[in-house]
N, C-alpha and C. Protein backbone atom coordinates (compact mmCIF):
# COMPACT_ATOMS: atom_id res chain seq x y z
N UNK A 1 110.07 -252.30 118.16
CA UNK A 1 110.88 -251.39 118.95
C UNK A 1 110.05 -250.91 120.13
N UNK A 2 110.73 -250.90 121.60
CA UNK A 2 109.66 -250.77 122.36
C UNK A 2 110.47 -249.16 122.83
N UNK A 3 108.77 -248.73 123.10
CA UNK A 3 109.11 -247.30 123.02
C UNK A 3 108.90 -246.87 124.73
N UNK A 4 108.67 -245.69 125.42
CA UNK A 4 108.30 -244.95 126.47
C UNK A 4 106.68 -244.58 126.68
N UNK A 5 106.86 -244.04 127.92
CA UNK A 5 105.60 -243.68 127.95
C UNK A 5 105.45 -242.84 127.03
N UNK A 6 105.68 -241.74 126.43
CA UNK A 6 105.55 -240.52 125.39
C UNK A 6 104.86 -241.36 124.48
N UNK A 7 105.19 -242.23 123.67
CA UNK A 7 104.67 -242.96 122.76
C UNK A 7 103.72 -243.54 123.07
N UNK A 8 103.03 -243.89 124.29
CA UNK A 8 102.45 -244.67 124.45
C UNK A 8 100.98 -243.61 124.76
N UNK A 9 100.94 -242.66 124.99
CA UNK A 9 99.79 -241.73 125.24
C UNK A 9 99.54 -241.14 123.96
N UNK A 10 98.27 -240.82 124.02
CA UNK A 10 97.72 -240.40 123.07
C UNK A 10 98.33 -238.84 122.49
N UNK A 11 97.97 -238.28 121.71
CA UNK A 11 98.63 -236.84 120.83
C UNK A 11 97.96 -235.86 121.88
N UNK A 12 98.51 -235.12 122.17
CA UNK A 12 97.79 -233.52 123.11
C UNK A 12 97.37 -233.97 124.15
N UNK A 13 98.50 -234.71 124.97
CA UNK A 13 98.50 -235.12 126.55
C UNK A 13 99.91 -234.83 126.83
N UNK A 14 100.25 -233.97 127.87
CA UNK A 14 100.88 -233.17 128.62
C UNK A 14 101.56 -234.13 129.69
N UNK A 15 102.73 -234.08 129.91
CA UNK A 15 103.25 -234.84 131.05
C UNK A 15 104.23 -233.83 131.93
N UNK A 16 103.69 -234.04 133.62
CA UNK A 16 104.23 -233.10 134.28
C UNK A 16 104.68 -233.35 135.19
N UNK A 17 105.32 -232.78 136.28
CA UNK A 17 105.04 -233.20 137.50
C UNK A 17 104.15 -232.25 138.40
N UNK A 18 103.70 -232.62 139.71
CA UNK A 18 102.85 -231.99 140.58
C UNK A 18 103.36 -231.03 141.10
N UNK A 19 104.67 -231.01 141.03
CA UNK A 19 104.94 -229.47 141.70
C UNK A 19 105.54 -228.46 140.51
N UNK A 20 105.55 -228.62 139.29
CA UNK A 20 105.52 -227.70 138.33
C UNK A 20 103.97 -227.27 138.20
N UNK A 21 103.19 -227.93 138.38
CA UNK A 21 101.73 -227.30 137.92
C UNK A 21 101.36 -226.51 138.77
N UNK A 22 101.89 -226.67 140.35
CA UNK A 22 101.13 -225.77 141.19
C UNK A 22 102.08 -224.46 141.26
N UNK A 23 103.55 -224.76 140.78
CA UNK A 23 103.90 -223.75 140.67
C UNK A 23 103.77 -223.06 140.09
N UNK A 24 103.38 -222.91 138.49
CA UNK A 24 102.83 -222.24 137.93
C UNK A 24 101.13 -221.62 137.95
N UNK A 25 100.44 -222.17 138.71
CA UNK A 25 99.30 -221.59 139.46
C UNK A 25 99.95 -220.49 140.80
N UNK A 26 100.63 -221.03 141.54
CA UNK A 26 101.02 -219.85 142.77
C UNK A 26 101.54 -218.59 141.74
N UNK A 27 102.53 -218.63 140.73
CA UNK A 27 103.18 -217.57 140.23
C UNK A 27 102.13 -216.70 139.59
N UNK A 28 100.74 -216.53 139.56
CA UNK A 28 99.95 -215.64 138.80
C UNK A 28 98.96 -215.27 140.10
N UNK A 29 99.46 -215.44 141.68
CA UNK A 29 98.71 -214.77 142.54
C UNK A 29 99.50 -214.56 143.45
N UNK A 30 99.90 -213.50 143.61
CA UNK A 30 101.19 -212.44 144.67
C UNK A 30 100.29 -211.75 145.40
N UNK A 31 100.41 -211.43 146.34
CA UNK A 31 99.68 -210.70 147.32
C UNK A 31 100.44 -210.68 148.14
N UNK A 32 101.11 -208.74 147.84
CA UNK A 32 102.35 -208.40 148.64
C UNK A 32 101.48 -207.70 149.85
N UNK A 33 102.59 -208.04 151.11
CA UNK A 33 102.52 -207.18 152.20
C UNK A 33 102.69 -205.65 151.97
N UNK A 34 102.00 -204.78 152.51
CA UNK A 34 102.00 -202.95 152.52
C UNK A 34 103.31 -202.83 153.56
N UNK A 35 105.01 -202.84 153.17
CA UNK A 35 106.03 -202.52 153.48
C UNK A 35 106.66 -201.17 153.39
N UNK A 36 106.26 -200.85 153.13
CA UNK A 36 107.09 -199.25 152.74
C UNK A 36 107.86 -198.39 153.57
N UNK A 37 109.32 -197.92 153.38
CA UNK A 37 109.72 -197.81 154.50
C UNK A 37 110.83 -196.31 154.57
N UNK A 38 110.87 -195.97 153.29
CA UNK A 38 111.40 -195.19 152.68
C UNK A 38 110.83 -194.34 151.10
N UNK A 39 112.03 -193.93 150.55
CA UNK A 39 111.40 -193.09 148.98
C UNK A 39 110.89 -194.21 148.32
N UNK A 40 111.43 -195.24 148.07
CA UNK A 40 111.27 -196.62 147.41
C UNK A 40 109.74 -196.86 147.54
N UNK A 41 108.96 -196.67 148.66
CA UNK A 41 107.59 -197.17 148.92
C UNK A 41 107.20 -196.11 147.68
N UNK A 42 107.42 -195.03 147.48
CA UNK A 42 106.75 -194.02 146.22
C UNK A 42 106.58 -195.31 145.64
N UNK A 43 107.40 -195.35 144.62
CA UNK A 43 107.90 -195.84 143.66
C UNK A 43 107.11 -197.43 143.43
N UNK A 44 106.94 -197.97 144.41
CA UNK A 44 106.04 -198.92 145.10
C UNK A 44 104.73 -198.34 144.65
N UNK A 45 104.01 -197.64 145.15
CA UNK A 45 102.89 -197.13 145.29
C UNK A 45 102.04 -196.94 143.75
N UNK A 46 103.35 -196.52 143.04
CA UNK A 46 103.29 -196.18 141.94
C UNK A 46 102.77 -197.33 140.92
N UNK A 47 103.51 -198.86 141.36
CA UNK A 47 103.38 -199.64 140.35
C UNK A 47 102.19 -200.26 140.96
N UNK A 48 101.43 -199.82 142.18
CA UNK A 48 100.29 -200.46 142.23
C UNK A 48 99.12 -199.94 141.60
N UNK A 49 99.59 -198.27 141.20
CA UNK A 49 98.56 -197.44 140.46
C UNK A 49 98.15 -197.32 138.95
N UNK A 50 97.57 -196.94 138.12
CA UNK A 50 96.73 -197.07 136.84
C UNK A 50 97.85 -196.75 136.16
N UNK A 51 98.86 -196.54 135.87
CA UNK A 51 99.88 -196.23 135.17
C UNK A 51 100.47 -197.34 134.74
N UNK A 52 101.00 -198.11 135.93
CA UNK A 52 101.76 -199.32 135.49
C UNK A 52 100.80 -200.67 136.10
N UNK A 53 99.73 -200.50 136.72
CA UNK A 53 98.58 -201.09 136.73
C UNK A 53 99.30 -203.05 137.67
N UNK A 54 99.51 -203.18 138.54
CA UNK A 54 99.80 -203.93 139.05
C UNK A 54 98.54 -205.18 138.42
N UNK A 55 97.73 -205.28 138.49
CA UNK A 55 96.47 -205.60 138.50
C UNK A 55 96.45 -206.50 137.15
N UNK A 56 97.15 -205.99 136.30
CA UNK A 56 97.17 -206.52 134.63
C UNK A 56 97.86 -208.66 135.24
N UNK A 57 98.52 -209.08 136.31
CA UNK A 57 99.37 -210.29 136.64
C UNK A 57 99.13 -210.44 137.87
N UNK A 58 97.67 -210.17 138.43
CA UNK A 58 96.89 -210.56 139.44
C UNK A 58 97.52 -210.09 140.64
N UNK A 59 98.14 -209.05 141.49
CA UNK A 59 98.75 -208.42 142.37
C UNK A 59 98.26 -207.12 143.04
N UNK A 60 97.16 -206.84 142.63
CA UNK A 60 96.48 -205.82 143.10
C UNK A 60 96.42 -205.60 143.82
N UNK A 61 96.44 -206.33 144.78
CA UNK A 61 95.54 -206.48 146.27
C UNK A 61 97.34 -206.26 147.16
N UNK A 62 97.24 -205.15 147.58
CA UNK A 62 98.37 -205.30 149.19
C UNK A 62 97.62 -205.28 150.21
N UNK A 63 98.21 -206.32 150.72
CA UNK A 63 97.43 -206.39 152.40
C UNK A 63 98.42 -206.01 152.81
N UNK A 64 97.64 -205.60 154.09
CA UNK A 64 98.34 -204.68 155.38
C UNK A 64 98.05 -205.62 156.63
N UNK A 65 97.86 -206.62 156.28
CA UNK A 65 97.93 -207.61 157.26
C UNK A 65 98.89 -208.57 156.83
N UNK A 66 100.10 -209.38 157.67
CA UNK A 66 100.53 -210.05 156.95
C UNK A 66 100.19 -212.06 156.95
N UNK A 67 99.13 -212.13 157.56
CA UNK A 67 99.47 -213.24 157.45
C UNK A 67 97.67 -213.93 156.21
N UNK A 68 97.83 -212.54 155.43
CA UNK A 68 97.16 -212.46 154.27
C UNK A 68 97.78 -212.23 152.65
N UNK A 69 99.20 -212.21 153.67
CA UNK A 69 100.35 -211.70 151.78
C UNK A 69 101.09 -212.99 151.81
N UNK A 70 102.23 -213.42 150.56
CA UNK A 70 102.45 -214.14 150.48
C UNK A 70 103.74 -213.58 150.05
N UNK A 71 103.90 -212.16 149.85
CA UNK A 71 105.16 -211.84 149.43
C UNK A 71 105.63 -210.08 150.24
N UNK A 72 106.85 -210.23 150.35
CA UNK A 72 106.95 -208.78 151.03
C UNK A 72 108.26 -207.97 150.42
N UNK A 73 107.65 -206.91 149.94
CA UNK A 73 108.49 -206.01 149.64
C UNK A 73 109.21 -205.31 150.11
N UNK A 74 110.33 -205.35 150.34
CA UNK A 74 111.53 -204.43 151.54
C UNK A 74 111.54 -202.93 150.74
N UNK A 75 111.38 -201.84 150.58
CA UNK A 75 111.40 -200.73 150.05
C UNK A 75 111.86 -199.56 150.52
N UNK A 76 113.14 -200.09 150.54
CA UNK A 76 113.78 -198.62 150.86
C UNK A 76 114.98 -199.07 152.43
N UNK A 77 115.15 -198.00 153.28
CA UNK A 77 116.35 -198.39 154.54
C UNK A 77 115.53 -199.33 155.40
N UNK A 78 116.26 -199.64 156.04
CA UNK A 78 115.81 -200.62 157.34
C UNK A 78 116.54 -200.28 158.83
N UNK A 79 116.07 -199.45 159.24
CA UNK A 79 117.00 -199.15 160.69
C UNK A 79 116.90 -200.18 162.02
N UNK A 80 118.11 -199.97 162.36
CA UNK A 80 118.17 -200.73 163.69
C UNK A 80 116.98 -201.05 164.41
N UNK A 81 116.11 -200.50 164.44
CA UNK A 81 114.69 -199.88 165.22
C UNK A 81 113.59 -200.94 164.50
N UNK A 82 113.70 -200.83 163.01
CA UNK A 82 112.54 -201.59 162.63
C UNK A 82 112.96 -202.77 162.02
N UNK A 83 114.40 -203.24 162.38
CA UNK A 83 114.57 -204.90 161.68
C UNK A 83 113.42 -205.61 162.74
N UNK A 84 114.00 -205.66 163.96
CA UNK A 84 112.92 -206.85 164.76
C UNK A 84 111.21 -206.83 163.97
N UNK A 85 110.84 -205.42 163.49
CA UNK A 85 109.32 -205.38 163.24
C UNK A 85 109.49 -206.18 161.62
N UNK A 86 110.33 -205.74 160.78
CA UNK A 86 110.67 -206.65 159.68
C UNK A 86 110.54 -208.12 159.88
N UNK A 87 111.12 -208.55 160.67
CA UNK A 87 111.30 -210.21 160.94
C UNK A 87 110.01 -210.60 161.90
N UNK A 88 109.51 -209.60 162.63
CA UNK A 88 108.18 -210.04 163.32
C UNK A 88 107.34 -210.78 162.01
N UNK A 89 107.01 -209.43 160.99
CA UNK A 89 105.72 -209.38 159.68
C UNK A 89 106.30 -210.58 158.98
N UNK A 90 107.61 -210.89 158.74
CA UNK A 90 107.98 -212.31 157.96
C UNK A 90 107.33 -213.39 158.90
N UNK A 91 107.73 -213.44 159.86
CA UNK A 91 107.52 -214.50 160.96
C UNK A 91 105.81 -214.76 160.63
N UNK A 92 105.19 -213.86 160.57
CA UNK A 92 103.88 -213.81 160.43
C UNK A 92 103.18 -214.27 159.00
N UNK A 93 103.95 -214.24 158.00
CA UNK A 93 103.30 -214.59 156.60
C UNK A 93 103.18 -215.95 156.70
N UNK A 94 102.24 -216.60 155.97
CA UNK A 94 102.00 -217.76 155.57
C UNK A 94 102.99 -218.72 154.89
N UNK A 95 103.64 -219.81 154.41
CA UNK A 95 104.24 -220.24 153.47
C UNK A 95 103.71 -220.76 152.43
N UNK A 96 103.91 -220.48 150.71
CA UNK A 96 105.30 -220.45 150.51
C UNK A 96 105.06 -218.60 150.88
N UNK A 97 106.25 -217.93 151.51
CA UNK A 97 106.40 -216.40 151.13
C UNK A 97 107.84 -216.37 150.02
N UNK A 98 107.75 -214.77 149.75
CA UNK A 98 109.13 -214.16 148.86
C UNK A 98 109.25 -213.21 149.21
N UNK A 99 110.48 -212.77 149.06
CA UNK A 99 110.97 -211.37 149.76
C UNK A 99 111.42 -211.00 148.25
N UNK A 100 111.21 -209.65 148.14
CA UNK A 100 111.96 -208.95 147.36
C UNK A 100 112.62 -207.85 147.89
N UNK A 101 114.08 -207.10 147.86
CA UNK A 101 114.58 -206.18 148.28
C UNK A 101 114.67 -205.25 147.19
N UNK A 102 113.54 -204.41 147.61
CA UNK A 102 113.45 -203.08 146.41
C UNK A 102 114.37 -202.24 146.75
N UNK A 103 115.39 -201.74 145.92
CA UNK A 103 116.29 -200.39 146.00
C UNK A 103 117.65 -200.72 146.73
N UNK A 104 118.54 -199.78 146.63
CA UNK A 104 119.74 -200.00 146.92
C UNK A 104 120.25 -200.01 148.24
N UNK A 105 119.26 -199.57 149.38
CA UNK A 105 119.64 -199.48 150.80
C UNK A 105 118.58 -200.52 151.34
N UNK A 106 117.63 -201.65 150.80
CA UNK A 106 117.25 -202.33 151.18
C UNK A 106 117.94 -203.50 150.66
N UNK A 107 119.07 -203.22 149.54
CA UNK A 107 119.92 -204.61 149.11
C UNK A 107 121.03 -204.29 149.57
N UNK A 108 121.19 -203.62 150.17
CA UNK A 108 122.71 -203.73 150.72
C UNK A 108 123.76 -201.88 151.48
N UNK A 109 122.15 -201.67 152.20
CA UNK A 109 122.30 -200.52 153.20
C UNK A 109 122.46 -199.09 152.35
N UNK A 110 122.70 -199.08 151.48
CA UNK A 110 122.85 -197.97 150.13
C UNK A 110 124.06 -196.91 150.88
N UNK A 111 123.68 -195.58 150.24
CA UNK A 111 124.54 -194.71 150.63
C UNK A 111 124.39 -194.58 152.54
N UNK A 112 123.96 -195.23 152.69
CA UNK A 112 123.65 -194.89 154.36
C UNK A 112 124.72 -196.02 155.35
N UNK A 113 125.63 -195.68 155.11
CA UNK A 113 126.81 -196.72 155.94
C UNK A 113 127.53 -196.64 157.23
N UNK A 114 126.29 -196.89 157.99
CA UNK A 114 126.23 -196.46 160.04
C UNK A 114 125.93 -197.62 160.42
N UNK A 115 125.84 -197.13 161.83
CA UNK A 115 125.36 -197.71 162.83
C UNK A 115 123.96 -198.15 162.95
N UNK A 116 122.80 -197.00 162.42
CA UNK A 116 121.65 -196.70 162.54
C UNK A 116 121.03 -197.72 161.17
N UNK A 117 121.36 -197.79 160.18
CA UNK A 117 120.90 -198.80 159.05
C UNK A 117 121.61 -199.95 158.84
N UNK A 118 120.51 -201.48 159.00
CA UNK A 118 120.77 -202.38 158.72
C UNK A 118 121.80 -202.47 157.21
N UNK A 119 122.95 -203.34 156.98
CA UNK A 119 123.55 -202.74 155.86
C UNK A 119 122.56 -204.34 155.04
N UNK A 120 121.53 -204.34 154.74
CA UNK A 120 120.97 -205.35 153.66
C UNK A 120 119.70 -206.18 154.37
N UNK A 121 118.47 -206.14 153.60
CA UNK A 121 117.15 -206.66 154.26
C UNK A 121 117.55 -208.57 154.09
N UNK A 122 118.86 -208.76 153.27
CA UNK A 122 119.35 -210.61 153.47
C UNK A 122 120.25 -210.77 154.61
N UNK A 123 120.19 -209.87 155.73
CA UNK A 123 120.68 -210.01 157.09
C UNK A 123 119.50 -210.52 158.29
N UNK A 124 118.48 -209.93 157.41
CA UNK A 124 117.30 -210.26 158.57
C UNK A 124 115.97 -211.31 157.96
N UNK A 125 115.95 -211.34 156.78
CA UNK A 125 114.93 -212.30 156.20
C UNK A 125 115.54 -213.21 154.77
N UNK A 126 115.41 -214.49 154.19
CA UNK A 126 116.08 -214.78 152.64
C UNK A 126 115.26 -213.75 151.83
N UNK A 127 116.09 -213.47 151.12
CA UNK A 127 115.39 -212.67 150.08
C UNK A 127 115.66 -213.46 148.65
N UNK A 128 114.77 -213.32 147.99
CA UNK A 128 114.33 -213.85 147.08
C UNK A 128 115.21 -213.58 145.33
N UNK A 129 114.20 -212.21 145.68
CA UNK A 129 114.94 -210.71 144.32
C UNK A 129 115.72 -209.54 144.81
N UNK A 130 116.92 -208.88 144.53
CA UNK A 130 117.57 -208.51 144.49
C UNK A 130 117.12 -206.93 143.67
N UNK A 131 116.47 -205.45 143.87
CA UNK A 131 116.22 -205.06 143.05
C UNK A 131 117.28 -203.65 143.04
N UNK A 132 117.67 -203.61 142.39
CA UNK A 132 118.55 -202.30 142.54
C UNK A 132 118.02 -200.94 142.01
N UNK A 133 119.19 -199.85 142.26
CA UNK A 133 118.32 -198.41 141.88
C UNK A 133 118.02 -197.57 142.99
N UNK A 134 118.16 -196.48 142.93
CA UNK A 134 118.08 -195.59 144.32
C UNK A 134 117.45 -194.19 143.78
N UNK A 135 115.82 -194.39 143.76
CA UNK A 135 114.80 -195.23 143.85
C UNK A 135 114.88 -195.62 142.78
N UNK A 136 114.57 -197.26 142.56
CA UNK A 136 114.36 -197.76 141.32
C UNK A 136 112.78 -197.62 141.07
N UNK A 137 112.49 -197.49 139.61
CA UNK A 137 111.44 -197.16 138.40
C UNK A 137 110.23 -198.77 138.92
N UNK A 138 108.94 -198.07 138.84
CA UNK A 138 107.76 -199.18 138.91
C UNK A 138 108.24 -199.56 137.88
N UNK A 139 108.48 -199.91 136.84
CA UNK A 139 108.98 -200.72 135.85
C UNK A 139 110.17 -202.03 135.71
N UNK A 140 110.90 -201.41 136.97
CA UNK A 140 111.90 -202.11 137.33
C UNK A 140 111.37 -203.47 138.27
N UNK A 141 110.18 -202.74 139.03
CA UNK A 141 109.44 -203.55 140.28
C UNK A 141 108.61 -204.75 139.28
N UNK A 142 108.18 -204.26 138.22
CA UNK A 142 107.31 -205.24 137.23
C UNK A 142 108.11 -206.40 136.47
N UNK A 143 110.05 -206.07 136.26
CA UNK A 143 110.82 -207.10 135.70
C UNK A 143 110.95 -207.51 137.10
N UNK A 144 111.48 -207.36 138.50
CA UNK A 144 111.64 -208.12 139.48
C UNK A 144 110.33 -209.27 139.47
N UNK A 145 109.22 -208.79 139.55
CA UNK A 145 108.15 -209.70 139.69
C UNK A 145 108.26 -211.05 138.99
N UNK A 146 108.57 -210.68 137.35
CA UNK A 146 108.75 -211.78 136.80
C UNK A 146 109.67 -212.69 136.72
N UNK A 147 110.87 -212.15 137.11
CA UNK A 147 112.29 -212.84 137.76
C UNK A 147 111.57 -214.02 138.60
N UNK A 148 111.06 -212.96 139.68
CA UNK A 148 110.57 -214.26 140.72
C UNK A 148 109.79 -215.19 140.33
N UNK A 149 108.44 -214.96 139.60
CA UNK A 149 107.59 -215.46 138.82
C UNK A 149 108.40 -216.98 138.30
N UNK A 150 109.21 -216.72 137.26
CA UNK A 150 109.91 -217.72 136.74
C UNK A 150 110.46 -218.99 138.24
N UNK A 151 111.01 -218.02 138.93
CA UNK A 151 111.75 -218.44 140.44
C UNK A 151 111.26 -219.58 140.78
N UNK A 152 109.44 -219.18 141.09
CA UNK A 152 108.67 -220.08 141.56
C UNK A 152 108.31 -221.01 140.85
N UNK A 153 107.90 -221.02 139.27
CA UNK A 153 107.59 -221.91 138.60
C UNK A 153 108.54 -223.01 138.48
N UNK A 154 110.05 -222.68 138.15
CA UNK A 154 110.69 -223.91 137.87
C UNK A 154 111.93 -224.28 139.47
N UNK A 155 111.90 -223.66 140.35
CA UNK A 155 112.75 -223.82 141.38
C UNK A 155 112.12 -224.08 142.64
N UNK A 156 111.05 -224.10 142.64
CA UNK A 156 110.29 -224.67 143.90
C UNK A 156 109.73 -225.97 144.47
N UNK A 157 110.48 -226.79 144.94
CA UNK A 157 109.56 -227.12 145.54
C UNK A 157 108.60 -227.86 146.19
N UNK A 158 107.57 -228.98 146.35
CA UNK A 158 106.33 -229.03 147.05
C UNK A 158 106.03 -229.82 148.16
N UNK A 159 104.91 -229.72 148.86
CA UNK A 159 104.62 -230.90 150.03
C UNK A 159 105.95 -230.78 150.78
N UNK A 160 106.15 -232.44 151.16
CA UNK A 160 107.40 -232.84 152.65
C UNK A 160 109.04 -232.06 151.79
N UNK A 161 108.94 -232.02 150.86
CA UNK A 161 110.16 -231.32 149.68
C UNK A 161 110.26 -229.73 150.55
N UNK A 162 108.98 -229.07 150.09
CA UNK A 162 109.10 -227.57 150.22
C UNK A 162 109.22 -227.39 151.72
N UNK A 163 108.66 -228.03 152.83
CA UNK A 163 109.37 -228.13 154.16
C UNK A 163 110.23 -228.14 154.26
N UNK A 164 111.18 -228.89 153.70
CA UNK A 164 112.71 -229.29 153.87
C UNK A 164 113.33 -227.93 153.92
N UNK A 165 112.76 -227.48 152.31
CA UNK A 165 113.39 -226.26 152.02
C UNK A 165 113.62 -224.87 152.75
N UNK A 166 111.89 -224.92 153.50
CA UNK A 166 111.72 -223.66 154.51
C UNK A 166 112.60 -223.92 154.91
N UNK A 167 112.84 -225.16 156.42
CA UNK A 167 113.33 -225.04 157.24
C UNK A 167 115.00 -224.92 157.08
N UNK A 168 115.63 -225.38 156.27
CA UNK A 168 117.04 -225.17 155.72
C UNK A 168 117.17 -223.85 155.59
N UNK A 169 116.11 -222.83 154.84
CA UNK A 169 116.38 -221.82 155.02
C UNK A 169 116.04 -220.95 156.35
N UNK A 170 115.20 -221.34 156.78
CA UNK A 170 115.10 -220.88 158.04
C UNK A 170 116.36 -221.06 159.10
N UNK A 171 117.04 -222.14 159.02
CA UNK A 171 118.12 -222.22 160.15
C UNK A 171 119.14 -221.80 159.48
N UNK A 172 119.41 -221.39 157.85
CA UNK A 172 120.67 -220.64 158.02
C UNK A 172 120.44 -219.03 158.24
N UNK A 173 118.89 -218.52 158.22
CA UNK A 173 118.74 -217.28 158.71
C UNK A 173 118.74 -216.83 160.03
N UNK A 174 118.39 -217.88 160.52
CA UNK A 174 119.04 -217.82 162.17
C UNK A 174 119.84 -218.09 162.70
N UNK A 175 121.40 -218.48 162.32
CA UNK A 175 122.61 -218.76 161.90
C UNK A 175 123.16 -217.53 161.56
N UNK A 176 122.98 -217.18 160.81
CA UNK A 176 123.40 -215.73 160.57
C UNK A 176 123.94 -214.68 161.77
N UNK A 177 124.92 -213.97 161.52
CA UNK A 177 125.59 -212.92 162.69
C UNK A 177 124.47 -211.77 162.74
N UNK A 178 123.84 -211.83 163.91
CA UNK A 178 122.68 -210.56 164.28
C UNK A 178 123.13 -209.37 164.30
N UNK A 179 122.32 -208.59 163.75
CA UNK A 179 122.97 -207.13 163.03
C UNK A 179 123.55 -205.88 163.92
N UNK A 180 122.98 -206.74 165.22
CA UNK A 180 124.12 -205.80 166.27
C UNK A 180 125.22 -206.11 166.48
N UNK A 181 125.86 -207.31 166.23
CA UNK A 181 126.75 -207.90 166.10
C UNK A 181 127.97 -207.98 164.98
N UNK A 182 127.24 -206.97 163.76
CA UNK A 182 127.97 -207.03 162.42
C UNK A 182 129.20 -206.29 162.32
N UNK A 183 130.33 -206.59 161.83
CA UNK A 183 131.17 -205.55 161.74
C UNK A 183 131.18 -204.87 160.42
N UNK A 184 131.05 -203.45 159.81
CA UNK A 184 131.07 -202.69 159.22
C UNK A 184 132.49 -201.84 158.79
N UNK A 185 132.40 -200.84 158.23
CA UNK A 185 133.33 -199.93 157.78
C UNK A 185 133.40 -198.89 159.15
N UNK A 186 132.05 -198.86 159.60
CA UNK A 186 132.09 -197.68 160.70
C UNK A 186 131.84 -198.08 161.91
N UNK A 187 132.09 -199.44 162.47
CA UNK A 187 131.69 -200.38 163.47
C UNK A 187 133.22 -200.49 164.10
């Protein structure tokens, strides 16, 4: 009976592919951008501190530079004023990046429904995670992480592949109706 490769390798040899392995190496080193933009940055601040200890799943480190992070946290409103600086600091990260939208007026403008606040941080960058809560709990920020975590390991990815992918996402984010342009409830 002729069998597969499985059979044909020895006992306690692993078969993978190359972009599951590196994905699971990228998912245990996050190094978020210093975003904070609202109450939400607390709350932020919080899960980088000895309490909920960011540090325990290798994330310690926020840079305040961005083309030293690999992930950026939206935390809190986004006004008319600081989307362009939002999409500048994306423009600026390295690839692969992730966006996460912490809290309820960075996923979808929250109680703030004007002129003056972007109504959602997936108008101006892809976002990744979705985090809800107004302010949502460092605890909440620690299950988003691993959401994504998973994200990257089995949905990503690699080499002339993960190009494809940027740029697909890149041209439907620039595709997108520009947020002066949006029509609203109060528009």
């Amino acid at each position: 009976m002729a069998g597969g490769l499985e059979d044909k390798l020895p006992e306690g040899v692993l078969v993978t592919t190359f972009e599951a392995v590196f994905g699971w190496l990228r998912q245990a080193s996050f190094w978020p951008a210093t975003f904070g933009l609202a109450c939400c940055a607390i709350e932020m601040m919080a899960y980088g501190g000895a309490r909920f200890d960011a540090a325990r799943w290798g994330q310690e480190v926020f840079r305040a530079s961005p083309r030293q992070a690999d992930l950026m946290i939206i935390s809190g409103r986004v006004s008319q004023k600081m989307a362009p600086v939002l999409r500048r600091v994306y423009d600026q990260m390295p690839n692969p990046k992730w966006v996460i939208a912490m809290g309820a007026c960075a996923s979808s403008g929250g109680v703030f429904n004007n002129y003056a606040v972007v109504q959602g941080g997936d108008h101006l960058v892809p976002v990744d995670v979705y985090l809800p809560g107004c302010p949502p709990r460092p605890d909440m920020l620690i299950d988003a992480m691993f959401k994504l975590k998973k994200q990257i390991v089995f949905k990503r990815p690699m080499a002339k592949h993960e190009q494809r992918v940027w740029d697909e996402m890149e041209a439907a984010t620039l595709a997108a109706v520009p947020t002066e342009n949006q029509k609203g409830l109060m528009r």
